[in-house]
N, C-alpha and C. Protein backbone atom coordinates (compact mmCIF):
# COMPACT_ATOMS: atom_id res chain seq x y z
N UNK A 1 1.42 19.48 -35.67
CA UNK A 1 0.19 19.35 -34.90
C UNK A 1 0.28 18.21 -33.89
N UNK A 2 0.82 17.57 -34.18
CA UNK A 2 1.19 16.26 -33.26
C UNK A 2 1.98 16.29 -32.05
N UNK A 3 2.29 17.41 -32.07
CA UNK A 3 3.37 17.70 -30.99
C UNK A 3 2.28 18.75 -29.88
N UNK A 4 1.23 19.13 -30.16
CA UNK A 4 0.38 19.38 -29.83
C UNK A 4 -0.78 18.85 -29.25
N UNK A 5 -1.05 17.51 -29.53
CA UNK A 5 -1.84 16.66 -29.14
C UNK A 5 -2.04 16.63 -27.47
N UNK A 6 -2.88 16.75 -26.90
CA UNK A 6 -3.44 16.58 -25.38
C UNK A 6 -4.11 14.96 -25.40
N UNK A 7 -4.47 14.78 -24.03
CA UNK A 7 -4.81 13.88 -23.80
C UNK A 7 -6.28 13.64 -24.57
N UNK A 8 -7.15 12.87 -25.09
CA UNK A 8 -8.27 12.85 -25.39
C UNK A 8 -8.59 13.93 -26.21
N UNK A 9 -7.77 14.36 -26.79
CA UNK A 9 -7.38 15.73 -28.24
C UNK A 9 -8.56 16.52 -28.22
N UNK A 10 -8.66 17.29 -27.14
CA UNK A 10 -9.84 17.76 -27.07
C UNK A 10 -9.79 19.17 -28.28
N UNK A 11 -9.04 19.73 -28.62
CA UNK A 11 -8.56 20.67 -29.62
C UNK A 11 -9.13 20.16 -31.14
N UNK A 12 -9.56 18.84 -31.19
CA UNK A 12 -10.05 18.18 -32.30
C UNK A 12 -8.54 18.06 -33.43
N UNK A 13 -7.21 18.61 -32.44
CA UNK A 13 -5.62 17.93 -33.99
C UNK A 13 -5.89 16.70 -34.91
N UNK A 14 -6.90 16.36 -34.15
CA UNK A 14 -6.21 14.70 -35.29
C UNK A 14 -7.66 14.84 -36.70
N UNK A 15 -8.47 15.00 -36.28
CA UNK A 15 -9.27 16.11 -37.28
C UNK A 15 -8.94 17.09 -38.33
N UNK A 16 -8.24 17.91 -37.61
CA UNK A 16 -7.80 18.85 -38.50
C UNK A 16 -6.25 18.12 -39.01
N UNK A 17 -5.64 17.20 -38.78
CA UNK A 17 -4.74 16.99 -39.42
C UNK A 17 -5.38 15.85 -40.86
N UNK A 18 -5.98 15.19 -40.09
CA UNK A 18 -6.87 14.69 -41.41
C UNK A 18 -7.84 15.63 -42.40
N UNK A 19 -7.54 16.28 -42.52
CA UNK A 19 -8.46 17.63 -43.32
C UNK A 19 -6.85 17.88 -44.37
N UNK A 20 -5.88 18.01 -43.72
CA UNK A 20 -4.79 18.47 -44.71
C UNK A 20 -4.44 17.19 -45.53
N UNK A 21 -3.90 15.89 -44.59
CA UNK A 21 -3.46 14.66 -44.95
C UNK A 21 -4.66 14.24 -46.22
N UNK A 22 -5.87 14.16 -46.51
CA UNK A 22 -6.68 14.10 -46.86
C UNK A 22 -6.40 15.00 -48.32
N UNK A 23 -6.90 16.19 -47.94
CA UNK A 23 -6.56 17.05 -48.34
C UNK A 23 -5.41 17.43 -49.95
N UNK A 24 -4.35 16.64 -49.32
CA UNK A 24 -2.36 16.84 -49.75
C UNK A 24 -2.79 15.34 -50.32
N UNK A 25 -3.67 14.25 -50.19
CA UNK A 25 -2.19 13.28 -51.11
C UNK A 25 -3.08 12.95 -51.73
N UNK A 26 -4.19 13.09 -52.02
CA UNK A 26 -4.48 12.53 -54.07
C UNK A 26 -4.27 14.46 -54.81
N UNK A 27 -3.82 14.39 -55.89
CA UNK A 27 -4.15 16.00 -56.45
C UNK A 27 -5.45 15.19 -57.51
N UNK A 28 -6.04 15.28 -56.24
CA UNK A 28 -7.74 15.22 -57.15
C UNK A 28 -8.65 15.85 -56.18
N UNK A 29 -8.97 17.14 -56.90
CA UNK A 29 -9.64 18.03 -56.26
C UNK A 29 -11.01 18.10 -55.69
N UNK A 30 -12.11 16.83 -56.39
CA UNK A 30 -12.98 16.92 -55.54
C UNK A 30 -12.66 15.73 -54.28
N UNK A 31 -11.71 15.08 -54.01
CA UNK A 31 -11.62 14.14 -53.34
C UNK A 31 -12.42 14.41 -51.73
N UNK A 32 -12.67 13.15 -51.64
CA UNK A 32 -13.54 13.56 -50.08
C UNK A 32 -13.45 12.42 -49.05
N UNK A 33 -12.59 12.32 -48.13
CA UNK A 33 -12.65 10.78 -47.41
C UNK A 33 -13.98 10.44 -46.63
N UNK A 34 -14.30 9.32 -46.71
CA UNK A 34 -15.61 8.69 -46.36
C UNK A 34 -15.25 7.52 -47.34
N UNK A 35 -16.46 6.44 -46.37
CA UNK A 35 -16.28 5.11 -46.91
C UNK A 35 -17.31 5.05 -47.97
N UNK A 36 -18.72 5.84 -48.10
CA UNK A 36 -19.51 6.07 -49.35
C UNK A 36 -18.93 6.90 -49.89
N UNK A 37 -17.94 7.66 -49.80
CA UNK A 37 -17.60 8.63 -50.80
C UNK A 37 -16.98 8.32 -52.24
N UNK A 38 -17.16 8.86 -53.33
CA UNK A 38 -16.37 8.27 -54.69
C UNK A 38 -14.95 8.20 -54.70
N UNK A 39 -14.76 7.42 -55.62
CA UNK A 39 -13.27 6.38 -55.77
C UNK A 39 -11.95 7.93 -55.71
N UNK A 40 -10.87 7.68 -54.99
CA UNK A 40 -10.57 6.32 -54.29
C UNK A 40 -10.92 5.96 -52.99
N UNK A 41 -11.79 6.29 -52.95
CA UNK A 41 -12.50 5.64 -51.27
C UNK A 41 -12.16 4.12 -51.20
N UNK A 42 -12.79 3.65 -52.69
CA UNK A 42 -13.05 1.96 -52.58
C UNK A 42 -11.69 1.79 -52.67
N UNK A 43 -11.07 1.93 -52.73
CA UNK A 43 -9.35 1.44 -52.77
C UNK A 43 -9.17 1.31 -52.12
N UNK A 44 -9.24 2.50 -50.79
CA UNK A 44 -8.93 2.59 -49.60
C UNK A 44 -9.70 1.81 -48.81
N UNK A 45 -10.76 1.70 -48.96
CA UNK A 45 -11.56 0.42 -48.04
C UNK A 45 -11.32 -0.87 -47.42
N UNK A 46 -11.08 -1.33 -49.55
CA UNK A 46 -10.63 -2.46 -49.94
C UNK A 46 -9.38 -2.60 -48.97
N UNK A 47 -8.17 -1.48 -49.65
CA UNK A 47 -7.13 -1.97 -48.90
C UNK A 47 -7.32 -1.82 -47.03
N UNK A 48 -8.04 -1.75 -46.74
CA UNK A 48 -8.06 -0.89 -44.79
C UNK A 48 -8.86 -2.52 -44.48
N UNK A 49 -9.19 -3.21 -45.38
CA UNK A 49 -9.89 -4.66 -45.34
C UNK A 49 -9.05 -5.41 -44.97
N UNK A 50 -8.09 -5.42 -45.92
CA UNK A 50 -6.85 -6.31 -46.37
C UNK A 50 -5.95 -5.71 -44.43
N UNK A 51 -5.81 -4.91 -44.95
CA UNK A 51 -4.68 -4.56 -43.21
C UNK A 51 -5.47 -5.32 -42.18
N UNK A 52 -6.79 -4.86 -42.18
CA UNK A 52 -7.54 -5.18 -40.73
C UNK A 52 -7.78 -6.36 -40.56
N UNK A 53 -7.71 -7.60 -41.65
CA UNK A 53 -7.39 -9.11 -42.03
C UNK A 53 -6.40 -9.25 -41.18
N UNK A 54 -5.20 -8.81 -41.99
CA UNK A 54 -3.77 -9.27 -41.39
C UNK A 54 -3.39 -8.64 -40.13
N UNK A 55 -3.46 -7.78 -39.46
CA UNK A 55 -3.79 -7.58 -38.25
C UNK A 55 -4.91 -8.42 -37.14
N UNK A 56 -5.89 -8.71 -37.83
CA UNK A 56 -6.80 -9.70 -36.55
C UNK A 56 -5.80 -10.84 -36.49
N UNK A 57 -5.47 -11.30 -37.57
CA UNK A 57 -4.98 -12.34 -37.87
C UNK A 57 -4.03 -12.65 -36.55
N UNK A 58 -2.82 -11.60 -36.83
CA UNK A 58 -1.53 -11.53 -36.19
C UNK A 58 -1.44 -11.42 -34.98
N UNK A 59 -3.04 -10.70 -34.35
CA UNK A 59 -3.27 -10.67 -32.83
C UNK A 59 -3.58 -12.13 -32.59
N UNK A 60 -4.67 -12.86 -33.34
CA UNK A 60 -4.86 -14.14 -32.67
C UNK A 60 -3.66 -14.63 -32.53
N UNK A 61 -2.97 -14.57 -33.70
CA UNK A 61 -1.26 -15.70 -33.60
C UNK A 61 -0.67 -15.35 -32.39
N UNK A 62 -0.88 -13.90 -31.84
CA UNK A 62 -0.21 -13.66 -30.41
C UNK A 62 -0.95 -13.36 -29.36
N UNK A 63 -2.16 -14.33 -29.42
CA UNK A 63 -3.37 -14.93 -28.21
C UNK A 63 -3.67 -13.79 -27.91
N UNK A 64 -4.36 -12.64 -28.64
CA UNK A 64 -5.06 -11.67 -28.27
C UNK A 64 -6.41 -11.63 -29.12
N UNK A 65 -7.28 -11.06 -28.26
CA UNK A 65 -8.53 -11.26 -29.07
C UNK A 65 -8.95 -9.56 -29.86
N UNK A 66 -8.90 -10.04 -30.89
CA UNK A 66 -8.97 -8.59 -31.79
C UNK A 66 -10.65 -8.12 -31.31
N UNK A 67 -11.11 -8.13 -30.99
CA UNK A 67 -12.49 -7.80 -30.71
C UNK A 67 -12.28 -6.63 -28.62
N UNK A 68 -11.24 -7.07 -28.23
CA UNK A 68 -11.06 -6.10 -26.84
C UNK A 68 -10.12 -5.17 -27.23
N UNK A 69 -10.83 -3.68 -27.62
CA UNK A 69 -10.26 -2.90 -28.08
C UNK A 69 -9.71 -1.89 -26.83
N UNK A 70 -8.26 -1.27 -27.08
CA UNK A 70 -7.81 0.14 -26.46
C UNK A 70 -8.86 1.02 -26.16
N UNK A 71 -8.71 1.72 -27.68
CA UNK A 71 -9.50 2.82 -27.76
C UNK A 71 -10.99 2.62 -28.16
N UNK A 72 -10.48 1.77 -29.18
CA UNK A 72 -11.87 1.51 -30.35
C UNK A 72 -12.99 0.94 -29.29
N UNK A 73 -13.92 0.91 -29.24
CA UNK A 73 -15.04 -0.10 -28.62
C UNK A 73 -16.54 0.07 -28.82
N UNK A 74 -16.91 -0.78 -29.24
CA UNK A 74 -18.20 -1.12 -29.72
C UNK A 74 -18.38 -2.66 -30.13
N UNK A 75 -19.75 -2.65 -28.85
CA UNK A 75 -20.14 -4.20 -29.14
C UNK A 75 -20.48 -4.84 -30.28
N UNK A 76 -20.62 -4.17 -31.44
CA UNK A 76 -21.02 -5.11 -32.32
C UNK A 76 -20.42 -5.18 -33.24
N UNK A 77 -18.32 -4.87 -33.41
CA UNK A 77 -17.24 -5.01 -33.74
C UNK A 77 -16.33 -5.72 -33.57
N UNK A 78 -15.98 -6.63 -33.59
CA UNK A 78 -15.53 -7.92 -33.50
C UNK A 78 -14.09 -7.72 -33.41
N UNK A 79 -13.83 -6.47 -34.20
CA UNK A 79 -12.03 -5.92 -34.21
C UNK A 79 -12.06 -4.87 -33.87
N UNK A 80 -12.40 -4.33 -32.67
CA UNK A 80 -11.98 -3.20 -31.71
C UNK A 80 -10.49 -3.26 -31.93
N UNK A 81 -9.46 -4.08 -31.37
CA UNK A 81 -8.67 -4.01 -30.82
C UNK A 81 -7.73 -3.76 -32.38
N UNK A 82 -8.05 -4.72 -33.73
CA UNK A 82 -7.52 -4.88 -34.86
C UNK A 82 -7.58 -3.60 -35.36
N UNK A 83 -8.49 -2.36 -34.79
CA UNK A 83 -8.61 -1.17 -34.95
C UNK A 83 -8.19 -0.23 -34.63
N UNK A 84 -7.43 -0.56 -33.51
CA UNK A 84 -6.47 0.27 -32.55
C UNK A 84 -4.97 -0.17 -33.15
N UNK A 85 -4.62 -1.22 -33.63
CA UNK A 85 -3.62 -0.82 -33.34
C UNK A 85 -3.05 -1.53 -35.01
N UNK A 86 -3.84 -1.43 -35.93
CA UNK A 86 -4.02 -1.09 -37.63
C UNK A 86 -3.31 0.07 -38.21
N UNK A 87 -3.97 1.11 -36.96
CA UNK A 87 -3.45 2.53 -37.25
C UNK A 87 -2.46 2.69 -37.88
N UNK A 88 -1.43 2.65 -37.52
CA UNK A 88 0.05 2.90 -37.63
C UNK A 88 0.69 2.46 -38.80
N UNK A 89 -0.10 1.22 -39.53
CA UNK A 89 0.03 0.66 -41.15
C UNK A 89 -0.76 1.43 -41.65
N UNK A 90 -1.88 2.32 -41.67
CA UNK A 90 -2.54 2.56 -42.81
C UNK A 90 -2.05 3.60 -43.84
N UNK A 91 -0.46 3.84 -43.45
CA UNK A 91 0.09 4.57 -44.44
C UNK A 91 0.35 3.83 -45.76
N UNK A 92 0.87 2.61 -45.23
CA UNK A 92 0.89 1.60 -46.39
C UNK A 92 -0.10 0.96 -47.41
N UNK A 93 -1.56 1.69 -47.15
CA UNK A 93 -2.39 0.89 -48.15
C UNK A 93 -2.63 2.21 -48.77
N UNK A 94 -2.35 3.75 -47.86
CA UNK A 94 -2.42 4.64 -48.40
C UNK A 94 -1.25 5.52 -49.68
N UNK A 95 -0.65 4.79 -49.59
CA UNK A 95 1.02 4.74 -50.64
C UNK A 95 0.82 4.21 -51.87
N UNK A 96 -0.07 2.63 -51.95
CA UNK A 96 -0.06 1.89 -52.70
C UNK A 96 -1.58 1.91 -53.91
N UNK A 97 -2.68 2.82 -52.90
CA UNK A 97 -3.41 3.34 -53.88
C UNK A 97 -3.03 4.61 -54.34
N UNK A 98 -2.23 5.62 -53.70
CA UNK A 98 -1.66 6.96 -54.67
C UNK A 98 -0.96 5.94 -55.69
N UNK A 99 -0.24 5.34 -55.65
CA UNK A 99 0.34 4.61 -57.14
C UNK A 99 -0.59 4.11 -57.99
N UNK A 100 -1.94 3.69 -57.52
CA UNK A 100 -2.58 3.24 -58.24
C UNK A 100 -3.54 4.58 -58.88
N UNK A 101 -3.43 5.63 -58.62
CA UNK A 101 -4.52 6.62 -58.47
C UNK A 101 -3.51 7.27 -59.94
N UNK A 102 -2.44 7.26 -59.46
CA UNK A 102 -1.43 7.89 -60.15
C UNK A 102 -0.99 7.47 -61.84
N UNK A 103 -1.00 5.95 -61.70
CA UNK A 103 -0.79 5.23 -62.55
C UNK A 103 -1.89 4.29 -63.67
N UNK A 104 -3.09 4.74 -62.92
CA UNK A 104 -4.27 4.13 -63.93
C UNK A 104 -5.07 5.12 -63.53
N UNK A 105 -5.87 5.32 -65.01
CA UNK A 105 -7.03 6.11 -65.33
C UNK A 105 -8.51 5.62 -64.77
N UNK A 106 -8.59 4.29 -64.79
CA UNK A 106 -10.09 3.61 -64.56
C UNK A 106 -9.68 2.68 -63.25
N UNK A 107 -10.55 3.80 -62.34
CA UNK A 107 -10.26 3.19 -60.64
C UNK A 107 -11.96 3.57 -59.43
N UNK A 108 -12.83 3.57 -61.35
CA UNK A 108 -13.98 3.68 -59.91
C UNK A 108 -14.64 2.11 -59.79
N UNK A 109 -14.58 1.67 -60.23
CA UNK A 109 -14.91 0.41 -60.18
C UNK A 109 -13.73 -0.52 -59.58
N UNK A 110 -14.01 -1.57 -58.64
CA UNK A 110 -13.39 -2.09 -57.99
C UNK A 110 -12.61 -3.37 -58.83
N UNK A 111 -12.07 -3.93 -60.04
CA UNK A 111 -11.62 -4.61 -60.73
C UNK A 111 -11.04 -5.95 -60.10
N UNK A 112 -11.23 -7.01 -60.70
CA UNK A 112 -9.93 -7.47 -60.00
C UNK A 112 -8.54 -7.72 -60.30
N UNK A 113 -7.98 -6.91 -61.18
CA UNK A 113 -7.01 -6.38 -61.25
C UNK A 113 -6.36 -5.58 -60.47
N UNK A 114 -7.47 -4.29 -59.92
CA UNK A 114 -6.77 -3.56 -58.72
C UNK A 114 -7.27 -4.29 -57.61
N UNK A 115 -7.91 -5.26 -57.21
CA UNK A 115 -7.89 -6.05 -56.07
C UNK A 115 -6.79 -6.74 -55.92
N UNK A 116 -5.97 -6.87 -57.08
CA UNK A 116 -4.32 -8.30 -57.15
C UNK A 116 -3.68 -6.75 -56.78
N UNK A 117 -3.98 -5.63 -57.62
CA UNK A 117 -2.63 -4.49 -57.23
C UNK A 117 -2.47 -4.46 -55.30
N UNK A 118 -3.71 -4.37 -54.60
CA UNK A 118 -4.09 -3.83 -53.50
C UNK A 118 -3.86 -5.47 -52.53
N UNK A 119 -3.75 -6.40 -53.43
CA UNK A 119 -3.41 -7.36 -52.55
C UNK A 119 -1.78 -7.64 -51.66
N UNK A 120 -1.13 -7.06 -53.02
CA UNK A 120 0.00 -6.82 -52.67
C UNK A 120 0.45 -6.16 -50.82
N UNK A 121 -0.45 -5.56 -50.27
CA UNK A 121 -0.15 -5.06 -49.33
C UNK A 121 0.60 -5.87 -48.42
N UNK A 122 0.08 -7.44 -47.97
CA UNK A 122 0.56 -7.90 -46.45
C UNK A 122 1.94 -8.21 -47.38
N UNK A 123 2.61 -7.82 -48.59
CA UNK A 123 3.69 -8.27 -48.74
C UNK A 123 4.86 -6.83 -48.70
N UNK A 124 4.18 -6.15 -48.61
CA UNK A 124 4.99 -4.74 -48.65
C UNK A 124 6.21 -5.04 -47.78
N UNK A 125 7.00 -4.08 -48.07
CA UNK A 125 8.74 -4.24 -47.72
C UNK A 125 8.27 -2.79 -46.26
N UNK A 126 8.28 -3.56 -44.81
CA UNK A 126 8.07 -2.53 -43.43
C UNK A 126 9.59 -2.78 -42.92
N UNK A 127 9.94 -1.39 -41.64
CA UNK A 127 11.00 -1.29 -41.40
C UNK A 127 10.67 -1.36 -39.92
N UNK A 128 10.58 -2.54 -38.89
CA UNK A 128 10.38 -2.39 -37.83
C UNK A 128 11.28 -2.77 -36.93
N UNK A 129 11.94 -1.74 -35.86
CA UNK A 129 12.74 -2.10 -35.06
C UNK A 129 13.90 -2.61 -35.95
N UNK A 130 14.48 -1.95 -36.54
CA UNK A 130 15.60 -1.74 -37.60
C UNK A 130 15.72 -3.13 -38.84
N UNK A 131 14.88 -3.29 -38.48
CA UNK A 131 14.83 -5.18 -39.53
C UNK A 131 13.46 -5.23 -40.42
N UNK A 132 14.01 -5.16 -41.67
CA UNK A 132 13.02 -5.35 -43.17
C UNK A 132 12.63 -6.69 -42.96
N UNK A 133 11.27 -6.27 -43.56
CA UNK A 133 10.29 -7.86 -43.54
C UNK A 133 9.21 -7.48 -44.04
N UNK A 134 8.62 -8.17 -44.70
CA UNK A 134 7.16 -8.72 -45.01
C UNK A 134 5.96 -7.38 -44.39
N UNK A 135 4.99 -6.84 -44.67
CA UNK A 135 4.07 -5.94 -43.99
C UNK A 135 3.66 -7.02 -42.94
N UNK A 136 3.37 -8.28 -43.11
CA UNK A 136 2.63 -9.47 -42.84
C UNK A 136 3.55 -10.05 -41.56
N UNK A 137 4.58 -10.19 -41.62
CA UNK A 137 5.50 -10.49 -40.60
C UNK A 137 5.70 -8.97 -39.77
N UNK A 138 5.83 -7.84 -39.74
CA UNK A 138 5.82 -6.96 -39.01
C UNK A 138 5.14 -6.44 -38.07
N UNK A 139 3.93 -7.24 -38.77
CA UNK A 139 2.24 -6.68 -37.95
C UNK A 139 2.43 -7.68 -37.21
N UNK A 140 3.01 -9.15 -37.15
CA UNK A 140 3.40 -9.63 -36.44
C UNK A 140 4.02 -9.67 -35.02
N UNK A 141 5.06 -8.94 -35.51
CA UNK A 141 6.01 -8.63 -33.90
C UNK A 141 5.48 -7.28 -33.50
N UNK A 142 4.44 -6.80 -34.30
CA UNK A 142 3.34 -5.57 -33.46
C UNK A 142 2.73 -6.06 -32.52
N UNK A 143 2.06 -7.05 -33.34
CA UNK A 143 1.26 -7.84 -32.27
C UNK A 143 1.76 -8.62 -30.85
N UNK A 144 2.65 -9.39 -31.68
CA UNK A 144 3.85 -9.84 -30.43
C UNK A 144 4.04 -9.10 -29.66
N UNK A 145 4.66 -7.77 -29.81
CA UNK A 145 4.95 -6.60 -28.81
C UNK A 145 3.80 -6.40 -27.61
N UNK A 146 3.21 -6.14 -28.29
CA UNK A 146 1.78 -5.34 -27.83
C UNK A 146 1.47 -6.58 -26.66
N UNK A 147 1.42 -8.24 -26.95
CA UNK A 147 1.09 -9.30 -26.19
C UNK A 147 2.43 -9.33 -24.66
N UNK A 148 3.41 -9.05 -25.59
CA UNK A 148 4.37 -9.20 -24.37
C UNK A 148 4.05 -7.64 -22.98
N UNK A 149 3.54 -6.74 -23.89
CA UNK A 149 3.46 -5.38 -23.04
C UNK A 149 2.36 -5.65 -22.05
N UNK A 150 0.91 -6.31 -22.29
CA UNK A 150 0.11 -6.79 -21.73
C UNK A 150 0.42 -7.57 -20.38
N UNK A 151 1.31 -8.80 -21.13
CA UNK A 151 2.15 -9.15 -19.70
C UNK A 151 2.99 -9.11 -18.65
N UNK A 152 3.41 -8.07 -19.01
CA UNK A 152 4.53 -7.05 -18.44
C UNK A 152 5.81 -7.31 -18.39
N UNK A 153 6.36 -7.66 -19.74
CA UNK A 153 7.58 -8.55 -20.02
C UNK A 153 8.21 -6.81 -20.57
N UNK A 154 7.29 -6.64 -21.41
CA UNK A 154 7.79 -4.96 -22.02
C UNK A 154 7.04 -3.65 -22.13
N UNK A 155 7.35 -2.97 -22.50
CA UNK A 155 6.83 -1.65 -21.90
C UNK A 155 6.62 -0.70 -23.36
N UNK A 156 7.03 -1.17 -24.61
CA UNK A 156 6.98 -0.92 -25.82
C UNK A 156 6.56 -1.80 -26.96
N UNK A 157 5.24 -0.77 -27.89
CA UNK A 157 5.32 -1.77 -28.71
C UNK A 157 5.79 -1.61 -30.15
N UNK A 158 6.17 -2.20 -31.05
CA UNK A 158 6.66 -2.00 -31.97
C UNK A 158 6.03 -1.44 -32.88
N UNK A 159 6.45 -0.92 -33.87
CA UNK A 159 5.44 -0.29 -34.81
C UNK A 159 6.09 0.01 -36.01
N UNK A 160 6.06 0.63 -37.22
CA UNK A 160 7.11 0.70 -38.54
C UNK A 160 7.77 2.01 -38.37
N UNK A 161 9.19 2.12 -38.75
CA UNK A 161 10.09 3.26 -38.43
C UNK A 161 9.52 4.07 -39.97
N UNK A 162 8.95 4.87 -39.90
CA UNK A 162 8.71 5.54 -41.56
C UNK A 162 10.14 6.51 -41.45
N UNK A 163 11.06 7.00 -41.05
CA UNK A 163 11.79 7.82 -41.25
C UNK A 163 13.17 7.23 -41.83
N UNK A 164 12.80 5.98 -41.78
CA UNK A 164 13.99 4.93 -42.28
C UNK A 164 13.76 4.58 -44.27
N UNK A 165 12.39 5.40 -44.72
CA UNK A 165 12.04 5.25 -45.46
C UNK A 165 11.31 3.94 -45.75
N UNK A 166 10.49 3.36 -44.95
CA UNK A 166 9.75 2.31 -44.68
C UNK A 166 8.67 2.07 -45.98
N UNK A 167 7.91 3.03 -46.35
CA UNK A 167 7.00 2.85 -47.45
C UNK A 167 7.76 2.53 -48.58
N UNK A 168 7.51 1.45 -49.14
CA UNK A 168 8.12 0.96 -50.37
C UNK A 168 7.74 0.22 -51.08
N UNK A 169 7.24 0.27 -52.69
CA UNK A 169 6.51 -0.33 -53.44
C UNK A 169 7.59 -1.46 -53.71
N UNK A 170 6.79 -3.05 -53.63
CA UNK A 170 7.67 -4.01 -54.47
C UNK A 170 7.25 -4.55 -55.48
């Protein structure tokens, strides 16, 4: 479907690919994505918290203001921009609650036990631009990238190679 994509996806692909993606990775059949929707929503929240942390974060470290978003925009969002370009990690918080979905029975309540499991994220093992590091250091030279592209030093920004087998529990 992706290879399909138009400008401004007027076909609604990224919709319907979230209907399957959705769909395919818990085998829990009433599952329903939404942020009120029942667990594992709150996992996913929690963890889309944790990314969108370490992402504002990593833009300020590379003098960008997470609040001037690409795509995202709305004035009364402070991380437009931490929203745009989050994207591309949220496979990784989505990996780490299927393990948790997978591996414990009691996950509607937000614990803080699975808050230490889900903390784990900015430490995840990413594969960017052929060099393992930290989730936390990667979102880094995302950000970096993205700052140097702004200034017109480069023309690419970095992002995690998943075909290198990038998702990886530590």
């Amino acid at each position: 479907m992706s290879e399909s994509v138009q400008s401004g996806d007027p076909q609604n692909n990224e919709g319907q690919a979230a209907a399957i993606y959705w769909g395919s990775l818990f085998e829990l059949p009433y599952f329903s994505r939404g942020r009120k929707e029942e667990a594992p929503n709150n996992l996913l929240n929690y963890g889309y918290a944790i990314l969108r942390a370490v992402c504002a974060r990593s833009l300020v470290g590379s003098g960008l203001l997470p609040a001037s978003g690409i795509f995202h925009a709305n004035k009364y969002n402070a991380y437009c921009l931490a929203d745009d370009i989050m994207e591309p990690y949220r496979p990784f918080v989505d990996d780490v609650v299927c393990e948790i979905v997978r591996t414990t029975s009691e996950y509607e309540k937000l614990t803080p036990q699975l808050k230490q499991q889900l903390l784990r994220i900015p430490a995840l093992d990413v594969v960017i631009d052929g060099k393992k590091s930290p989730l936390m250091v990667a979102m880094s030279r995302t950000s970096s990238s993205l700052s140097d592209c702004f200034a017109g030093v480069s023309r690419k920004i970095l992002y995690p190679d998943y075909g290198s087998g990038s998702i990886q529990s530590t």
